[in-house]
N, C-alpha and C. Protein backbone atom coordinates (compact mmCIF):
# COMPACT_ATOMS: atom_id res chain seq x y z
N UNK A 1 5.80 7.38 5.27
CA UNK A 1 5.91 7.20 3.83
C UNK A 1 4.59 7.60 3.18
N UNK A 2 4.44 7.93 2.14
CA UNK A 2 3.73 8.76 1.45
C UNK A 2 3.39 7.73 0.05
N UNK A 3 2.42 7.09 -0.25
CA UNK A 3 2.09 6.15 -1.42
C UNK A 3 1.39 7.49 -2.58
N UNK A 4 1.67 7.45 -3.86
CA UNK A 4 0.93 8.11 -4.99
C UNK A 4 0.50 6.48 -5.58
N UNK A 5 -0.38 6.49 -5.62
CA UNK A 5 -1.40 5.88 -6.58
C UNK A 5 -2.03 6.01 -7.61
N UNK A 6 -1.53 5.11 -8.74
CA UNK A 6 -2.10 5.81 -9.92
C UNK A 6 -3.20 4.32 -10.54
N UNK A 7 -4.52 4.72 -10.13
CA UNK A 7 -5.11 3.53 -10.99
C UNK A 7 -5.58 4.01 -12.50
N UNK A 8 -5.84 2.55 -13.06
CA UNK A 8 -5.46 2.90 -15.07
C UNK A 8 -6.48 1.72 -15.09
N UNK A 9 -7.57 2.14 -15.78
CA UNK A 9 -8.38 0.74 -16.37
C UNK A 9 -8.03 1.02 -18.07
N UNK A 10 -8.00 0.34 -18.24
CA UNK A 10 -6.97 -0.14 -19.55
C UNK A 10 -7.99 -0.94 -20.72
N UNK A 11 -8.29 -0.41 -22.11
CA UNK A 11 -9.03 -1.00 -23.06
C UNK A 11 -8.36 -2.43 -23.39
N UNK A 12 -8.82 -3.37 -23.56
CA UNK A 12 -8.39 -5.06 -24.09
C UNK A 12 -7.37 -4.46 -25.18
N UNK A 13 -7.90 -3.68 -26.15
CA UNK A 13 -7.08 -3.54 -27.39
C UNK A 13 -6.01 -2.84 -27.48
N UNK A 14 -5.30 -2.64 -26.34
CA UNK A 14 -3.71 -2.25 -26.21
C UNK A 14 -3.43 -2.97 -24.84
N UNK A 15 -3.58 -3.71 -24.41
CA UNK A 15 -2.80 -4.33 -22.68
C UNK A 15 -1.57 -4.40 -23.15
N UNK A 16 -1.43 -4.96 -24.33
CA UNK A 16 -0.15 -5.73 -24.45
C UNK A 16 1.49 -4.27 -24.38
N UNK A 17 0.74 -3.27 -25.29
CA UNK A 17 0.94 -2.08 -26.02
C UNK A 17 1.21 -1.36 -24.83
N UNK A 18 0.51 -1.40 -23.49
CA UNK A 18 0.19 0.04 -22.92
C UNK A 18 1.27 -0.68 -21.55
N UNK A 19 1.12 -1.95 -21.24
CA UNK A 19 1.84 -2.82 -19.97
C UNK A 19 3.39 -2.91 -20.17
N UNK A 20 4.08 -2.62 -21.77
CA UNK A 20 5.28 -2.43 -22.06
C UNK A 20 5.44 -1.26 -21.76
N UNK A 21 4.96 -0.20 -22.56
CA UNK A 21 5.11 1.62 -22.27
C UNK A 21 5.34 1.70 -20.98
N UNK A 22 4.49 1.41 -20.13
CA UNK A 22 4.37 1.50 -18.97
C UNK A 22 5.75 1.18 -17.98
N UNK A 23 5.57 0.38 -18.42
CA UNK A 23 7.08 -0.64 -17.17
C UNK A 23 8.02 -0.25 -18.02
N UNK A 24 8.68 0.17 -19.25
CA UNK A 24 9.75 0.22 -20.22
C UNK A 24 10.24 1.87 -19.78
N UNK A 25 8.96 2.37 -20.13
CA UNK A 25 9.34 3.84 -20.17
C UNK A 25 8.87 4.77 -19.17
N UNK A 26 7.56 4.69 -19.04
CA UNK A 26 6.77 5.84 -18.33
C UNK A 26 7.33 5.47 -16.53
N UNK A 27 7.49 4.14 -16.03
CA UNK A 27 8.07 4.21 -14.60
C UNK A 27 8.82 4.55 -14.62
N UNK A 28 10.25 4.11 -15.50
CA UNK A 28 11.14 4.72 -14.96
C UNK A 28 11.84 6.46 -15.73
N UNK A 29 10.90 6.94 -16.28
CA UNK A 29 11.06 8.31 -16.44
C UNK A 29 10.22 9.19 -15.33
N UNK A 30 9.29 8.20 -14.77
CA UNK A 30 8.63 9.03 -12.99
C UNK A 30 9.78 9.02 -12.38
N UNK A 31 10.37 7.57 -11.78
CA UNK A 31 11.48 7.34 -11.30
C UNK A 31 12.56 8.18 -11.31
N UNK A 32 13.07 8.56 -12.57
CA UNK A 32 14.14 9.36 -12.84
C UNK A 32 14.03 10.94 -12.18
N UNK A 33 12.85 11.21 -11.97
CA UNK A 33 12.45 12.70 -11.45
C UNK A 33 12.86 12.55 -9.71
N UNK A 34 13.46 11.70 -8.83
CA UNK A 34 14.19 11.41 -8.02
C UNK A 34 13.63 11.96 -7.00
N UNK A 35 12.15 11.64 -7.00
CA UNK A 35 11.49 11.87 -6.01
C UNK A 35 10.25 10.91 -5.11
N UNK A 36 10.43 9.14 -5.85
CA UNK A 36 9.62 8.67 -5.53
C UNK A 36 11.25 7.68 -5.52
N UNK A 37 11.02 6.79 -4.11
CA UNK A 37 11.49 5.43 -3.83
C UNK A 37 11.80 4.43 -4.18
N UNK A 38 10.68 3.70 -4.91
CA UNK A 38 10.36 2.87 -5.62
C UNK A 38 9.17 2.90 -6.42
N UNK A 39 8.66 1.93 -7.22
CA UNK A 39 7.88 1.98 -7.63
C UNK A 39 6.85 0.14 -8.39
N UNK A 40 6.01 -0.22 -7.78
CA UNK A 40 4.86 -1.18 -7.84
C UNK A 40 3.77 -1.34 -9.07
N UNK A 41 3.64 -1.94 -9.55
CA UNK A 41 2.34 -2.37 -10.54
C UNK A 41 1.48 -3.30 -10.02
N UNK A 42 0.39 -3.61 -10.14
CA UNK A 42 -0.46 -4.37 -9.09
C UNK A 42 -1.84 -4.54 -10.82
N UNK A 43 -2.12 -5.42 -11.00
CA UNK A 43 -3.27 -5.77 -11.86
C UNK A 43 -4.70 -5.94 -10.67
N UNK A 44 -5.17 -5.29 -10.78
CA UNK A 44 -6.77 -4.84 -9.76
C UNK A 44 -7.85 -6.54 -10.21
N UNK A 45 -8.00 -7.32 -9.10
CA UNK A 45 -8.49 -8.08 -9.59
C UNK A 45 -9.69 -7.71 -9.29
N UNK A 46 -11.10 -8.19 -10.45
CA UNK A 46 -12.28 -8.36 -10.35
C UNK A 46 -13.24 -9.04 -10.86
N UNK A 47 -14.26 -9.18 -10.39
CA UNK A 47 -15.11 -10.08 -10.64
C UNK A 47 -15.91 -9.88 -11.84
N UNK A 48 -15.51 -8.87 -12.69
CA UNK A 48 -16.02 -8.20 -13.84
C UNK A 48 -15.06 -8.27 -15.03
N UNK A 49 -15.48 -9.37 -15.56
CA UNK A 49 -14.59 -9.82 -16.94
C UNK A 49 -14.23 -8.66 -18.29
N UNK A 50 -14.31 -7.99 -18.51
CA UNK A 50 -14.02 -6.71 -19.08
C UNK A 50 -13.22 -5.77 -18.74
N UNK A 51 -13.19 -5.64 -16.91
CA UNK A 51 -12.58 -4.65 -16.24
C UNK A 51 -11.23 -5.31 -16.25
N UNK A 52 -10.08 -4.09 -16.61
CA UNK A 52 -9.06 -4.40 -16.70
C UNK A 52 -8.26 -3.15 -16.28
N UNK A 53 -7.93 -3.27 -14.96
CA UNK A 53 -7.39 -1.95 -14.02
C UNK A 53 -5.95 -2.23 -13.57
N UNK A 54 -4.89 -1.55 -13.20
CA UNK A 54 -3.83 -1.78 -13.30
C UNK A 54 -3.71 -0.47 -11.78
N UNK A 55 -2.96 -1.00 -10.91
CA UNK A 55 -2.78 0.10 -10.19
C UNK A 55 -1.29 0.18 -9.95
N UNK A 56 -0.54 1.51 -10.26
CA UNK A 56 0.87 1.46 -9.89
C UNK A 56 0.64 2.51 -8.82
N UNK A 57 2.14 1.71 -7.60
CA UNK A 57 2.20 2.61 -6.76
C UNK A 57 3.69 3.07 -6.28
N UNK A 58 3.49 4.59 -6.30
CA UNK A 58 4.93 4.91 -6.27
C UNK A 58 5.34 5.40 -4.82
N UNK A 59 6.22 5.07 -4.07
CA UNK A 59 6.06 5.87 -2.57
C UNK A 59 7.43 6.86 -2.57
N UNK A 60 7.22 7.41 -1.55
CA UNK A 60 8.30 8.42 -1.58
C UNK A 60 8.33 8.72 -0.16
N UNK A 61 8.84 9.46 0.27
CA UNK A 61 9.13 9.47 1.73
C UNK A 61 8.50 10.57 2.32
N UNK A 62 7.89 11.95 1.75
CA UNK A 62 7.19 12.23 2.50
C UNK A 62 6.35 13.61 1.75
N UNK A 63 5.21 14.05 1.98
CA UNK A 63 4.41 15.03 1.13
C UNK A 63 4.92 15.81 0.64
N UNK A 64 6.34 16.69 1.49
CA UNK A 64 6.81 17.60 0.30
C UNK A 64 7.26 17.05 -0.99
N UNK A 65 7.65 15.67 -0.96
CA UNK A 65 8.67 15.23 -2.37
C UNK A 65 7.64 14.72 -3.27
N UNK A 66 6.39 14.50 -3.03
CA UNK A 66 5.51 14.31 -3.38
C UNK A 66 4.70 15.68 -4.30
N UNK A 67 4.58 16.90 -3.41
CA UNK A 67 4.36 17.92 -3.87
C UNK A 67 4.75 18.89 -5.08
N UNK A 68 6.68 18.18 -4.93
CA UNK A 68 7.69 18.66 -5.96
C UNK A 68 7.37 17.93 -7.51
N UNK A 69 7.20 16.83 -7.08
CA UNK A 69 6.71 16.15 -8.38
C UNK A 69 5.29 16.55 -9.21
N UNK A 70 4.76 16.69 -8.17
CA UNK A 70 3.12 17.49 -8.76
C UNK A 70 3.49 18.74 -9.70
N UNK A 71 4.59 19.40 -9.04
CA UNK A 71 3.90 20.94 -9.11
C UNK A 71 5.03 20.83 -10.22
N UNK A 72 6.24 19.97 -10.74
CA UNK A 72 7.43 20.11 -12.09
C UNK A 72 7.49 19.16 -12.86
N UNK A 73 6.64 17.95 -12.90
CA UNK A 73 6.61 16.63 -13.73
C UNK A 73 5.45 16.54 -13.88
N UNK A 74 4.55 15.82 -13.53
CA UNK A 74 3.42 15.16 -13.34
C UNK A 74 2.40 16.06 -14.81
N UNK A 75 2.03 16.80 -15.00
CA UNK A 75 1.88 17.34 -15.74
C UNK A 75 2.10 17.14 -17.14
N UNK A 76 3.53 17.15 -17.68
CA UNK A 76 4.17 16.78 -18.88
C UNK A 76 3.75 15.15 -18.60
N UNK A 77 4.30 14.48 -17.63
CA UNK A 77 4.20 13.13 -17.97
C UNK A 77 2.73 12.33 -18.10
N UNK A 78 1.83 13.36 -17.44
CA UNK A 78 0.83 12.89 -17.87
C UNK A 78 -0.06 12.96 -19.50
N UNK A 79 0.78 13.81 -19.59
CA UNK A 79 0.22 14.25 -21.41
C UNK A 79 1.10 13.56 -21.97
N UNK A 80 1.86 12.69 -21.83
CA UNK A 80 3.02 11.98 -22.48
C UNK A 80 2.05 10.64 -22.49
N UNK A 81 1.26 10.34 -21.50
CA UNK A 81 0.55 9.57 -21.31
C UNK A 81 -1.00 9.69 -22.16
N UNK A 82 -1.48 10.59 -22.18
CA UNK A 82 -2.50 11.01 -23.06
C UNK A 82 -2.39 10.79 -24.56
N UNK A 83 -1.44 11.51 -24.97
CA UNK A 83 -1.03 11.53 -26.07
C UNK A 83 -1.14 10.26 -26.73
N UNK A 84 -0.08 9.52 -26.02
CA UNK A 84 0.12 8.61 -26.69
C UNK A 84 -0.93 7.13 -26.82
N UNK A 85 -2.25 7.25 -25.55
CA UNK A 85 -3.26 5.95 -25.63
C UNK A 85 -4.74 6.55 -25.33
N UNK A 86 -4.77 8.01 -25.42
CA UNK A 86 -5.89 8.38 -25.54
C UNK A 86 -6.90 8.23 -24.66
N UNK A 87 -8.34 7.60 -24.89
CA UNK A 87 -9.43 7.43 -24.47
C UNK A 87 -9.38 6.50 -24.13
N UNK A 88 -8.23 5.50 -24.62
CA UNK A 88 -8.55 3.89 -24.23
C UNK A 88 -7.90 3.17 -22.64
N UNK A 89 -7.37 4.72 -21.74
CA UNK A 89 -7.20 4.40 -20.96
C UNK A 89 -7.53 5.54 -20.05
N UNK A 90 -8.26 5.24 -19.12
CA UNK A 90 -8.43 5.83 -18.32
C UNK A 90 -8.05 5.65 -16.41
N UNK A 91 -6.95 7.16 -15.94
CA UNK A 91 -6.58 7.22 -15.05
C UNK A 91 -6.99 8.36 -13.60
N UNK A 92 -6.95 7.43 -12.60
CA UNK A 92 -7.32 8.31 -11.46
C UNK A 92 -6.01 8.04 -10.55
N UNK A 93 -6.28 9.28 -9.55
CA UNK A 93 -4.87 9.19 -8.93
C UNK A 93 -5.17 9.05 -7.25
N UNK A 94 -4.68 8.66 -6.28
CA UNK A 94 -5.11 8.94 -5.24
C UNK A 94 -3.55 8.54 -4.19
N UNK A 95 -3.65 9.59 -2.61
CA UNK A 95 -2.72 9.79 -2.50
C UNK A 95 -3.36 9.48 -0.96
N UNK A 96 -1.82 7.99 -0.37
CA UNK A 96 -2.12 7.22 0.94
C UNK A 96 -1.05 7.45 2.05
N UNK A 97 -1.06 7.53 3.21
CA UNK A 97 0.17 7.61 3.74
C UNK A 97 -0.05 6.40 4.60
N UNK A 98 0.97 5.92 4.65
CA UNK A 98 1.54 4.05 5.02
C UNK A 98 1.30 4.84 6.80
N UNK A 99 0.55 3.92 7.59
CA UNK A 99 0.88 3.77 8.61
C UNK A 99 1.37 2.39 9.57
N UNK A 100 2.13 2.60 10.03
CA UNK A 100 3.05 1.43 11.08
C UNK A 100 1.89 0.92 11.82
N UNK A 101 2.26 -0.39 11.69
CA UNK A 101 1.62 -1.37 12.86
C UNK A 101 2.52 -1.96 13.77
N UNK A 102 2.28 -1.72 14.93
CA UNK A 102 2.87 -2.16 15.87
C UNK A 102 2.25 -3.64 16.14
N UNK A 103 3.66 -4.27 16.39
CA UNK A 103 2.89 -5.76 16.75
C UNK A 103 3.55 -6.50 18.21
């Protein structure tokens, strides 16, 4: 399995604004591009009272479906994302592959 990671530190003055968009619209229009599994939100805890990071993670089953999404979505949806919260959020992306533990 193949994790896309998208971390988002997020300005105080839209959480409320940007944590609806987010879960309402922008997951499941990734989602809808029928190339990621599921999809996770995770609030990044820290010891830094200001920092306010949000990490969603979407998995998919394996680098090519991952690749498809890069190279025909990701793009538009990220300027869908721009557009609409600007400077006040800032995102990095990073890309994990799940390995099995044997127990």
């Amino acid at each position: 399995m193949i994790v896309y990671n998208v971390s988002c530190s997020v300005d105080k003055s839209i959480i409320k604004d940007w944590l609806k968009w987010i879960i309402e619209n922008h997951i499941p229009e990734i989602l809808s591009c029928s190339r990621f599994i599921e999809a996770k939100i995770y609030r990044v805890v820290s010891s830094k009272e200001n920092d306010i990071t949000y990490a969603i993670a979407y998995k998919c089953h394996n680098i090519k479906d991952l690749h498809h999404y890069q190279a025909n979505f990701a793009l538009d949806l990220q300027k869908k994302h721009l557009d609409k919260f600007g400077e006040k959020v800032f995102c990095f992306r990073t890309v994990l592959e799940e390995i099995n533990i044997k127990k």
